[in-house]
Protein backbone atom coordinates (compact mmCIF):
# COMPACT_ATOMS: atom_id res chain seq x y z
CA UNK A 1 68.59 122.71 208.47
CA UNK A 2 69.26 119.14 209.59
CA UNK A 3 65.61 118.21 209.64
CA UNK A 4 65.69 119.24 205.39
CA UNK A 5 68.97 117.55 205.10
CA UNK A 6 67.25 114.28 206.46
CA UNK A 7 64.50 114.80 204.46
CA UNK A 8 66.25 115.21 201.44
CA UNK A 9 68.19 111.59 202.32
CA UNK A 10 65.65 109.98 203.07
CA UNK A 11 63.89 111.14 199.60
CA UNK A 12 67.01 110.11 198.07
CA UNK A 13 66.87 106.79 199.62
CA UNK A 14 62.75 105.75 198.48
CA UNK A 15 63.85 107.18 194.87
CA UNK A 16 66.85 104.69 194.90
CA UNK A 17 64.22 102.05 196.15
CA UNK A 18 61.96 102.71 193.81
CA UNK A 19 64.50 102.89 190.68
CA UNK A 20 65.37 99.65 191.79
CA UNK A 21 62.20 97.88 191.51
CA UNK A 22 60.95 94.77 192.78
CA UNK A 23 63.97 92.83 192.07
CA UNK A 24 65.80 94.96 194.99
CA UNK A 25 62.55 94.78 196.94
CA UNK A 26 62.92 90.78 196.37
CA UNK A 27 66.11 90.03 196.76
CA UNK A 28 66.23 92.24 200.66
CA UNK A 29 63.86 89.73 201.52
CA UNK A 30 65.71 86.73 200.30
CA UNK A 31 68.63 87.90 202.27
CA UNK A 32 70.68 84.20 203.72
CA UNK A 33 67.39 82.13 201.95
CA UNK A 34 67.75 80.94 198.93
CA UNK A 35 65.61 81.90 196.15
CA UNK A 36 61.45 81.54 196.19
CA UNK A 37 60.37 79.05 193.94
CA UNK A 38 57.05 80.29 192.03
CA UNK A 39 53.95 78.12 193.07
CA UNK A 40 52.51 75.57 190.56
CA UNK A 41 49.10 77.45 189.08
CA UNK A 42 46.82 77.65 186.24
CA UNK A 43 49.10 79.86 183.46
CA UNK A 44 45.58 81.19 182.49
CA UNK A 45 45.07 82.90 185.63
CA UNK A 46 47.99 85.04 185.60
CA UNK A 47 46.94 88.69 185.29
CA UNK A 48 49.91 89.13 182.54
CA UNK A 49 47.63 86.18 180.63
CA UNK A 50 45.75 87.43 177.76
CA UNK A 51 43.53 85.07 175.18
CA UNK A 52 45.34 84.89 171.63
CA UNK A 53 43.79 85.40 168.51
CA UNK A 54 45.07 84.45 165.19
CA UNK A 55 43.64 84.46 161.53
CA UNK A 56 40.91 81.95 161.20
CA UNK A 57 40.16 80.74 157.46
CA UNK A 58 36.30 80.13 156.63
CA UNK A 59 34.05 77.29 158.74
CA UNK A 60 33.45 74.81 157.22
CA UNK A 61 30.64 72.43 158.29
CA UNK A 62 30.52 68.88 156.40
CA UNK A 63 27.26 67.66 156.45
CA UNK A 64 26.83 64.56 158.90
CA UNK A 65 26.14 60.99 156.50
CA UNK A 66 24.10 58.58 157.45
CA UNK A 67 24.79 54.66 158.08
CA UNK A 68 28.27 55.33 158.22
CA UNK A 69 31.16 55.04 160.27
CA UNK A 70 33.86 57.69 158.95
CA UNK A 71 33.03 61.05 159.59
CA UNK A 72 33.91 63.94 157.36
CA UNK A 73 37.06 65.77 159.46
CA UNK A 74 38.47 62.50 161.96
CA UNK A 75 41.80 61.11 161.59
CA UNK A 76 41.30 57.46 162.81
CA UNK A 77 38.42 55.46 164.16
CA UNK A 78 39.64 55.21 167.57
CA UNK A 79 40.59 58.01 169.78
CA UNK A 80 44.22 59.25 169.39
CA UNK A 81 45.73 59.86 172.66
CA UNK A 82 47.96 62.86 171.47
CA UNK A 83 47.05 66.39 173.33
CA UNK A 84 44.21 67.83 171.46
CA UNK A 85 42.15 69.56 174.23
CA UNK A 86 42.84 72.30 176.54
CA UNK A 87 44.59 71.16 179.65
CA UNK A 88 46.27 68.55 178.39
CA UNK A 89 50.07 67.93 178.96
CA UNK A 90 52.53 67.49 175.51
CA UNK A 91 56.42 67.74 175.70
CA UNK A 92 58.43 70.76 173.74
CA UNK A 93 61.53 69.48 172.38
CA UNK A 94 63.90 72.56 172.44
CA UNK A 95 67.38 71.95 170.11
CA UNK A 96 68.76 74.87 168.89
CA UNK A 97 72.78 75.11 167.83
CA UNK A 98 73.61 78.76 167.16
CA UNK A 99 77.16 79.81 165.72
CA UNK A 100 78.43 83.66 164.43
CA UNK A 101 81.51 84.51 163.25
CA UNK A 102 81.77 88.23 161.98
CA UNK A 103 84.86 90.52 161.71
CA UNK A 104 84.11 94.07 160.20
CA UNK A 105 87.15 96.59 159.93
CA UNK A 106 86.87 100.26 158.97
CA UNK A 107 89.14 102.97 158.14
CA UNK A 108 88.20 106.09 156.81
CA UNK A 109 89.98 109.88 156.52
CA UNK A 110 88.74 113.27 154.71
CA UNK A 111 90.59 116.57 154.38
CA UNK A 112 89.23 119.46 153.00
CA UNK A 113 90.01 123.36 152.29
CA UNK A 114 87.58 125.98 151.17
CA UNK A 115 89.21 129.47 150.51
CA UNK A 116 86.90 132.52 148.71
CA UNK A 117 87.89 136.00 148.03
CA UNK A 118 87.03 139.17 145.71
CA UNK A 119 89.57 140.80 144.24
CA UNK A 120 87.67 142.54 141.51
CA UNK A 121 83.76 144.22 142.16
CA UNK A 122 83.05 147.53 140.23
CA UNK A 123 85.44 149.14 142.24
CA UNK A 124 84.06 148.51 145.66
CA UNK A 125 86.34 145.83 146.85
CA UNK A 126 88.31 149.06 148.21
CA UNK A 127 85.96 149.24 150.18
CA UNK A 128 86.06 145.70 152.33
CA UNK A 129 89.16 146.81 154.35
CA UNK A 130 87.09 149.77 155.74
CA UNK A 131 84.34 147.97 156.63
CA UNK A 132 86.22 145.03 157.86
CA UNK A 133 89.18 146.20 159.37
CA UNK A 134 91.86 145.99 156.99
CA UNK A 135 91.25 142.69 155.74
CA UNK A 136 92.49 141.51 152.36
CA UNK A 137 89.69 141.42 149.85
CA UNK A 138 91.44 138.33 147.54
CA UNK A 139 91.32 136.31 150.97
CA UNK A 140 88.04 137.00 152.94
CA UNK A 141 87.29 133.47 153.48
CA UNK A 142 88.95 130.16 154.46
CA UNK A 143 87.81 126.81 155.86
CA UNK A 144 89.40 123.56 156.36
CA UNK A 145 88.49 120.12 158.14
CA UNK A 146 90.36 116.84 158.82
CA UNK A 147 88.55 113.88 160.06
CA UNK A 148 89.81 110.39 160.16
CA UNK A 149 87.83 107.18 161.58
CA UNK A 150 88.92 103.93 162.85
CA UNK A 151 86.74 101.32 163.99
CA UNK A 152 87.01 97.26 164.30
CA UNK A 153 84.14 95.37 165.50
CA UNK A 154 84.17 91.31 166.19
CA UNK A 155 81.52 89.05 167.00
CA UNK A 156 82.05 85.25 168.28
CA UNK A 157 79.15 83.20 169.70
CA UNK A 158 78.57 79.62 169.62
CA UNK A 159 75.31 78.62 171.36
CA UNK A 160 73.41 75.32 172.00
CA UNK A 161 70.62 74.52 173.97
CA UNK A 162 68.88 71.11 174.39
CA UNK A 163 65.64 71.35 176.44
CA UNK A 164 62.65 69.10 177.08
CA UNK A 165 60.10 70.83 178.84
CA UNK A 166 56.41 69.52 179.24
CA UNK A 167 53.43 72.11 178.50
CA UNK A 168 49.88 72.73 179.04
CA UNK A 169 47.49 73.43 176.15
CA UNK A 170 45.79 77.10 177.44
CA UNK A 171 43.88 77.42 173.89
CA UNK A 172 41.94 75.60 171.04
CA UNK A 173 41.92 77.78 168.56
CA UNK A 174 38.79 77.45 166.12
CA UNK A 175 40.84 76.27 163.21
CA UNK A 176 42.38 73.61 165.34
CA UNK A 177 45.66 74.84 166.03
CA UNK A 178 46.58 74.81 169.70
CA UNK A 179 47.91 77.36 171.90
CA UNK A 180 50.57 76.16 174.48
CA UNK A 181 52.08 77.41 177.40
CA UNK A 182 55.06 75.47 179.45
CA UNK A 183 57.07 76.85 182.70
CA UNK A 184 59.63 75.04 184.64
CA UNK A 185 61.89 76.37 187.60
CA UNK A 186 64.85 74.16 188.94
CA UNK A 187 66.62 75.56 191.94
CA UNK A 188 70.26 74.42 192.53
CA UNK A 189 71.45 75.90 195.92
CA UNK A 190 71.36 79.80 195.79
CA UNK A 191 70.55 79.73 192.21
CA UNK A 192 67.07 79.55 190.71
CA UNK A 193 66.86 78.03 186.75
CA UNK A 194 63.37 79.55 185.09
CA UNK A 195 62.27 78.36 181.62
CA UNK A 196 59.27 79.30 179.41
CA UNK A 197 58.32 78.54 176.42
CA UNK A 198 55.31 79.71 174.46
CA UNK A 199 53.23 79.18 170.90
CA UNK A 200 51.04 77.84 169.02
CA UNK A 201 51.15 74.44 167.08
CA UNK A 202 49.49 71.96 164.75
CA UNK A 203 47.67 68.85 165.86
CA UNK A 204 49.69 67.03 163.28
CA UNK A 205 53.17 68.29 164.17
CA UNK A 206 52.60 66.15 167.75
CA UNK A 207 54.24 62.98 167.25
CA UNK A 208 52.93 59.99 168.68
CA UNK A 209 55.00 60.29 171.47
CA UNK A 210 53.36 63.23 172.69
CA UNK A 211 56.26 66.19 171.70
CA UNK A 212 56.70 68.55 169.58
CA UNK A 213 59.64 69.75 167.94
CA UNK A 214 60.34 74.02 169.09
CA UNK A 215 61.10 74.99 165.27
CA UNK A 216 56.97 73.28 164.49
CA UNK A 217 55.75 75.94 166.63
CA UNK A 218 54.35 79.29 165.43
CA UNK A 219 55.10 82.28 167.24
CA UNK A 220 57.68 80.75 169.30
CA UNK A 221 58.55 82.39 172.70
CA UNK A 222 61.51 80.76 174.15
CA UNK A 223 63.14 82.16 177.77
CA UNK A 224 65.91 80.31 179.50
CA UNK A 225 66.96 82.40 182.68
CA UNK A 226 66.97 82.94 186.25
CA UNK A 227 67.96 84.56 189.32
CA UNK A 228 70.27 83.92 192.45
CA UNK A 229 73.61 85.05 193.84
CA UNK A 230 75.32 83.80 190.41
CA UNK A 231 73.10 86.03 188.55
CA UNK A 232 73.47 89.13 190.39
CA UNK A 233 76.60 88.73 190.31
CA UNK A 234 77.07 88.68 186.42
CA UNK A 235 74.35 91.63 186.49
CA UNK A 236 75.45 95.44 186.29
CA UNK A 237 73.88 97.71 189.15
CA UNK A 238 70.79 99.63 188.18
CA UNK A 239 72.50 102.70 189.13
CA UNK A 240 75.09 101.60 186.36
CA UNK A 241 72.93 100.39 183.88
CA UNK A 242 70.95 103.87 184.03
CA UNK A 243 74.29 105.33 183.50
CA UNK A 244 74.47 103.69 180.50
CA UNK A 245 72.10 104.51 178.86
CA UNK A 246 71.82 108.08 180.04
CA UNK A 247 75.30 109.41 179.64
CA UNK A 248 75.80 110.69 176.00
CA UNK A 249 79.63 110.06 176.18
């Protein structure tokens, strides 16, 4: 009997490891260290990478002239020293000032009564008390229900974020538009800053400067996170957040 009881702990304990994930996994082996920085690499060999495809419009192919110096397509005569290729490094100019104010207030209440008898039905209404045990025939059924509901919900958020974050173009895609990927972790003592920031942009929306504005990128993919002692802190327990989302009450 002890043997099973052990077994059934210790069963108990890999199904709480495994709930848990890598995150427990991770942060066991970060124990008095603080948090692993993730190693500078090409985005495009990340197994999570995938090539994106988008709507392309029709080729079109201009056909070359001869004896002369402007070709059908270019911008300027000399070489513009914007990113245009892949592997080349442009800045994202995040900016974003985000404000909600919403107050909603509900009351509502309902009472109702249902009552149905038969007093009169060729003759046999004599009948019902026999067959129901002396009840009355003018009163065989009554219902009622009272419900009342009071809810009051309020929402207050005021958000700004003002990032710069430099980028690597991963794609060229064939209508020009390029595909950019940028990553950045800052560690401050125990706690580790991660931001990311994905999509696809115009040549022309890259000012001279080299940046780009967030809100001139398509399919925008903005994360600003982390983890560290702060975090998991500030982070409900897995075994909570199951709970949660488990327990219909």
């Amino acid at each position: 009997m002890k043997r099973a009881a052990m077994r059934r702990i210790g069963a108990a304990l890999l199904l709480a490891a495994l709930l848990g994930g890598c995150n427990s996994l991770q942060n066991l082996s970060e124990v008095g260290k603080p948090p692993t920085m993730t190693p500078t690499a090409d985005p495009t060999k990340d197994p999570a990478w995938r090539p994106l495809t988008m709507p392309m419009p029709a080729a079109q192919v201009a056909a070359p002239q001869a004896n002369a110096l402007w070709r059908a397509g270019s911008r300027a005569f000399f070489k513009d020293q914007r990113a245009a290729q892949v592997g080349d490094i442009l800045t994202v100019v995040i900016s974003t000032t985000d404000s909600a104010d919403v107050e909603n207030n509900t009351t509502t209440a309902r009472d109702s009564a249902e009552a149905m008898g038969v007093t009169n039905f060729f003759g046999l209404e004599s009948q019902i008390p026999k067959l129901l045990s002396g009840s009355d025939p003018s009163k065989l059924v009554a219902a009622g229900s009272s419900n009342g509901n009071n809810g009051k919900a309020t929402l207050k958020r005021n958000e700004t974020v003002a990032l710069r974050l430099a980028g690597v173009i991963t794609q060229v895609l064939p209508n020009g538009n390029l595909v950019v990927s940028a990553s950045q972790e800052l560690r401050v003592n125990s706690e580790l800053r991660q931001l990311q920031v994905t999509g696809v942009v115009r040549p022309q929306d890259i000012a001279s400067d080299n940046t780009v504005q967030h809100d001139r990128m398509a399919e925008a993919r903005i994360s600003y996170g982390g983890r560290g002692q702060i975090t998991a802190l500030q982070t409900p327990r897995w075994g909570q957040q199951v709970l949660d989302i488990l327990l219909p009450f």
